[in-house]
N, C-alpha and C. Protein backbone atom coordinates (compact mmCIF):
# COMPACT_ATOMS: atom_id res chain seq x y z
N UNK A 1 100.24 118.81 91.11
CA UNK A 1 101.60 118.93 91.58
C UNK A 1 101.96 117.68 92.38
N UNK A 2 103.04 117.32 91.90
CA UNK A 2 103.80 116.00 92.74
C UNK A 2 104.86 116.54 93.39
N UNK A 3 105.13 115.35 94.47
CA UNK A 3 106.40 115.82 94.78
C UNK A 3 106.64 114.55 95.85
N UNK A 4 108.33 114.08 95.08
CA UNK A 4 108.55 112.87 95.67
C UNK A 4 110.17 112.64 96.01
N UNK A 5 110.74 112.11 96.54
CA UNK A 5 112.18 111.83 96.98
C UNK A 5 111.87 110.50 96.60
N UNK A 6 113.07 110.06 95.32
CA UNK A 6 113.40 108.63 94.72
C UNK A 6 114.37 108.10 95.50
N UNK A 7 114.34 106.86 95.53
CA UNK A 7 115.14 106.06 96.09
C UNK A 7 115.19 105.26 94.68
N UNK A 8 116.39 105.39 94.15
CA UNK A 8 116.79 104.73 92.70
C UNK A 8 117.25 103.26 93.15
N UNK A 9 116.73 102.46 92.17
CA UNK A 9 116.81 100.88 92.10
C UNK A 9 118.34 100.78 92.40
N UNK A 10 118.85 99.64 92.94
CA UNK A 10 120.01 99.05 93.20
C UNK A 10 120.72 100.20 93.64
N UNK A 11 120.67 101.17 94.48
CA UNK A 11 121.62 102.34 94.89
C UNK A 11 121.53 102.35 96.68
N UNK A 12 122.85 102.11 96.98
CA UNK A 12 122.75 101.51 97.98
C UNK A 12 122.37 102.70 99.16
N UNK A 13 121.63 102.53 99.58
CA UNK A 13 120.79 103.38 100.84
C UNK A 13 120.98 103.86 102.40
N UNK A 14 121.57 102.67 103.04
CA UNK A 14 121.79 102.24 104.43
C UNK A 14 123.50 101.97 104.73
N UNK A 15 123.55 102.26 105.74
CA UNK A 15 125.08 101.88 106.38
C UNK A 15 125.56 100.52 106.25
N UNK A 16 124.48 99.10 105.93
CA UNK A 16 124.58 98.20 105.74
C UNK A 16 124.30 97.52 104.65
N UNK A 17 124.81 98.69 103.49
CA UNK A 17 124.52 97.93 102.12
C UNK A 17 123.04 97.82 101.32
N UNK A 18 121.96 97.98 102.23
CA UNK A 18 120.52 97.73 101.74
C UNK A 18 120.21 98.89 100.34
N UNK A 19 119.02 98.06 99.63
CA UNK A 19 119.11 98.56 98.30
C UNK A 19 117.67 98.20 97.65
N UNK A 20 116.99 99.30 97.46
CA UNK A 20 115.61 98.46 96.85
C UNK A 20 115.86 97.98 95.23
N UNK A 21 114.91 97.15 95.17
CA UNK A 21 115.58 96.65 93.83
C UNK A 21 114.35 97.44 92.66
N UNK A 22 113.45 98.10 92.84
CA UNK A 22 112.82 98.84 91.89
C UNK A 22 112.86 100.41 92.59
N UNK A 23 112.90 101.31 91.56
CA UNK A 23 112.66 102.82 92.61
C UNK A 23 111.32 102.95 93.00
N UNK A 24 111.94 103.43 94.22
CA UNK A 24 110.95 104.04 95.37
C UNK A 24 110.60 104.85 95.95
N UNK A 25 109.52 105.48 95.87
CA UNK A 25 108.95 106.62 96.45
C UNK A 25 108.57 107.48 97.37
N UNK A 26 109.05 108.74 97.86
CA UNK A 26 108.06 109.35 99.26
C UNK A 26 107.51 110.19 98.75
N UNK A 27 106.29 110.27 99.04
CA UNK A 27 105.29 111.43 98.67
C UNK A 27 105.39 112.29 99.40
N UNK A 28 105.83 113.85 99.51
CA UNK A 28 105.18 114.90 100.39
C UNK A 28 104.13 114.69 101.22
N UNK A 29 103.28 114.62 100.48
CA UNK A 29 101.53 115.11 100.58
C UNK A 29 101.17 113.88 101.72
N UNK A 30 102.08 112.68 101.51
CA UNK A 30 101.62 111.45 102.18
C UNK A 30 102.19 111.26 103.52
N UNK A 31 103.01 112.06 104.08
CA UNK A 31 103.66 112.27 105.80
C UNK A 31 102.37 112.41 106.91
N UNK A 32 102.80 111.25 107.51
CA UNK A 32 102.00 111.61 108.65
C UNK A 32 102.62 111.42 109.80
N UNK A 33 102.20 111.50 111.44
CA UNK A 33 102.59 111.28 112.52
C UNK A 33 101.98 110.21 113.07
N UNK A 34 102.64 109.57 113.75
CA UNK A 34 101.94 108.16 113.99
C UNK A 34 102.47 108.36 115.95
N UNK A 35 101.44 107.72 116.79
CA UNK A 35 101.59 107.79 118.46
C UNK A 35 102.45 106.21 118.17
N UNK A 36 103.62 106.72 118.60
CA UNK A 36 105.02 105.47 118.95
C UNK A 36 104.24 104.42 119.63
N UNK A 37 103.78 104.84 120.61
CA UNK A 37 102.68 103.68 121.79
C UNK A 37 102.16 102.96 121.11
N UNK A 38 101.22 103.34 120.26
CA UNK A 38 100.02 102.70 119.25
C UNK A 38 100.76 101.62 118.29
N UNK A 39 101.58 101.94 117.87
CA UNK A 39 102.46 101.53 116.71
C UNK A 39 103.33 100.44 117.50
N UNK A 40 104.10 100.73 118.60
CA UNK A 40 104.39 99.23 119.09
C UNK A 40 103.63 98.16 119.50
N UNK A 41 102.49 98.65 119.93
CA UNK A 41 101.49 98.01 121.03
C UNK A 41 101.29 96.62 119.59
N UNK A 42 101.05 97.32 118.27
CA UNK A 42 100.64 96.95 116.91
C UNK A 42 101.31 95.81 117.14
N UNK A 43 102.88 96.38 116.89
CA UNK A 43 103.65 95.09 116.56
C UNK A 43 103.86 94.18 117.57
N UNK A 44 103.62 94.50 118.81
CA UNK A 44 104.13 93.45 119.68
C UNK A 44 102.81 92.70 119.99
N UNK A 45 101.48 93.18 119.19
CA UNK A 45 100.15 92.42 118.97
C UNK A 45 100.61 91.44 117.71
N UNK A 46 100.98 91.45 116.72
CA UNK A 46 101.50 91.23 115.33
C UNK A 46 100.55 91.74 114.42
N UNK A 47 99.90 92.90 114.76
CA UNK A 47 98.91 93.46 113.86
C UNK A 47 99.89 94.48 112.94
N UNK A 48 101.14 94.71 113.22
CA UNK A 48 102.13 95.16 112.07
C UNK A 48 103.63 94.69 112.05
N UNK A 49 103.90 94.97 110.93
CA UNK A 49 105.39 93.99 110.62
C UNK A 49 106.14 94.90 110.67
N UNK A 50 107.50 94.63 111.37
CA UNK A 50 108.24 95.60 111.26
C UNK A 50 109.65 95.48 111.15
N UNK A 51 110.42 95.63 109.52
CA UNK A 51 111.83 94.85 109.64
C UNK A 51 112.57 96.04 109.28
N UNK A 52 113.68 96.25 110.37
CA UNK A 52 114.80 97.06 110.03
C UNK A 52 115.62 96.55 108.86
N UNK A 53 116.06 97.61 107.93
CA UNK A 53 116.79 97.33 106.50
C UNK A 53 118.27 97.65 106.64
N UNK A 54 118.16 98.79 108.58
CA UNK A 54 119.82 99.56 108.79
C UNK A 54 119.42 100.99 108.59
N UNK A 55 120.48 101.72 108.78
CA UNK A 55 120.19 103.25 108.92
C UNK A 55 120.93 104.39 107.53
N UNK A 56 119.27 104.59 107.19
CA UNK A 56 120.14 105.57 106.27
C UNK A 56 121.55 106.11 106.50
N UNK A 57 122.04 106.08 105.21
CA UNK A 57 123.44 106.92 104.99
C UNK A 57 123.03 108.51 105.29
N UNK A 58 123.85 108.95 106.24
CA UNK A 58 123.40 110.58 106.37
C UNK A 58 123.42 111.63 105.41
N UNK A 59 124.16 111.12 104.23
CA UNK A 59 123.65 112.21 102.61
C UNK A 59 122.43 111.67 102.11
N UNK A 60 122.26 110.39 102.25
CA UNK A 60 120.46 110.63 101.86
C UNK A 60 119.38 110.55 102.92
N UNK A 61 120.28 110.57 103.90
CA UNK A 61 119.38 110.95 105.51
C UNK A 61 118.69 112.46 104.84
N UNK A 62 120.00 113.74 104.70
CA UNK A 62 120.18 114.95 104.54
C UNK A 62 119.35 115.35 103.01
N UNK A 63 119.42 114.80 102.09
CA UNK A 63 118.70 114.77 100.84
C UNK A 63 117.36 114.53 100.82
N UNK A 64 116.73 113.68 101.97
CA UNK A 64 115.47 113.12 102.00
C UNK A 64 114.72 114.03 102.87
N UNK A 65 115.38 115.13 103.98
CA UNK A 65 115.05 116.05 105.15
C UNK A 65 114.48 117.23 103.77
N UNK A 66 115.79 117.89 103.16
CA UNK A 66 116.18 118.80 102.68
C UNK A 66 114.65 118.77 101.36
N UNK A 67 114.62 117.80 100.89
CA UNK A 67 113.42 117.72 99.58
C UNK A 67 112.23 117.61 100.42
N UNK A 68 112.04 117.20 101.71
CA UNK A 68 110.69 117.01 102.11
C UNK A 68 110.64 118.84 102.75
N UNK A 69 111.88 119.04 103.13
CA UNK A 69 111.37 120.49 103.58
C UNK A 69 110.82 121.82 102.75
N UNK A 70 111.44 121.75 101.77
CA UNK A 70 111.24 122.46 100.59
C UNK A 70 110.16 122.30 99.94
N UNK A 71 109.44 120.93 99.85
CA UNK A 71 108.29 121.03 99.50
C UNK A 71 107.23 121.08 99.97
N UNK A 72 106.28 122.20 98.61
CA UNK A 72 104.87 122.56 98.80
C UNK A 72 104.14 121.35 99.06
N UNK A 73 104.17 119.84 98.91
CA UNK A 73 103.09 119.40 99.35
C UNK A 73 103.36 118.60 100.41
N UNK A 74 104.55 119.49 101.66
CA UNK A 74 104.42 118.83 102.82
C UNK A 74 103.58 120.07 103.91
N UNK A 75 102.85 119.60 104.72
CA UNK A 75 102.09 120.35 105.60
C UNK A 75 103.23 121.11 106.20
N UNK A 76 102.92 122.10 106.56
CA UNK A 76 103.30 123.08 108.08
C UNK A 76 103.79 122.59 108.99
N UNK A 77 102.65 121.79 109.49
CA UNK A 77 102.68 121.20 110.82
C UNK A 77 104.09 119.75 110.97
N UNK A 78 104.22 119.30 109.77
CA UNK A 78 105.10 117.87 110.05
C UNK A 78 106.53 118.70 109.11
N UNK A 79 106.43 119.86 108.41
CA UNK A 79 107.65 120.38 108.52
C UNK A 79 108.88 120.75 109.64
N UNK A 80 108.30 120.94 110.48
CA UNK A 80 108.46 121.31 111.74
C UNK A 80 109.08 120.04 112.67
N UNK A 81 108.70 118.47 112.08
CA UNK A 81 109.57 117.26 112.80
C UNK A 81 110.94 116.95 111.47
N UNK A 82 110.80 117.50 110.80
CA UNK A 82 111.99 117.68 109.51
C UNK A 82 113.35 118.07 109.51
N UNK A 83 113.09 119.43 110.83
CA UNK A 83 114.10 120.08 111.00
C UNK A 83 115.13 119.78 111.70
């Protein structure tokens, strides 16, 4: 069983026009929680990159909530930051 929310090639995504140019994938099964602390500490080490693209459009904000909630291969536990 799969289960994925597409982000279709050239379809524009963000409040600022952004657009991947091949489709793109979220896996259910692949959500995790990450400690905010850890994750800046990263980037402001440069041990991760981190470029804003702009903010989802809120119908595929709402489309991307709505398919990860519904699906069987998202855990319990990170359903629950979905809502």
């Amino acid at each position: 069983m799969v289960n994925a929310y597409t982000f279709m090639a050239n379809e524009v995504v963000t409040d600022n026009g952004f657009f991947f140019d091949k489709n793109t994938f979220i896996y259910g099964q692949n959500i995790k929680t990450y400690n905010s602390s850890a994750f800046l500490e990263q980037y402001f080490c440069g041990e991760t990159v981190i470029e804003l693209k702009g903010k989802l459009k809120d119908d595929i904000f709402s489309s991307l909530k709505e398919c990860l909630k519904n699906s069987d291969a998202v855990r319990k536990r990170y359903k629950q930051y979905i809502m």
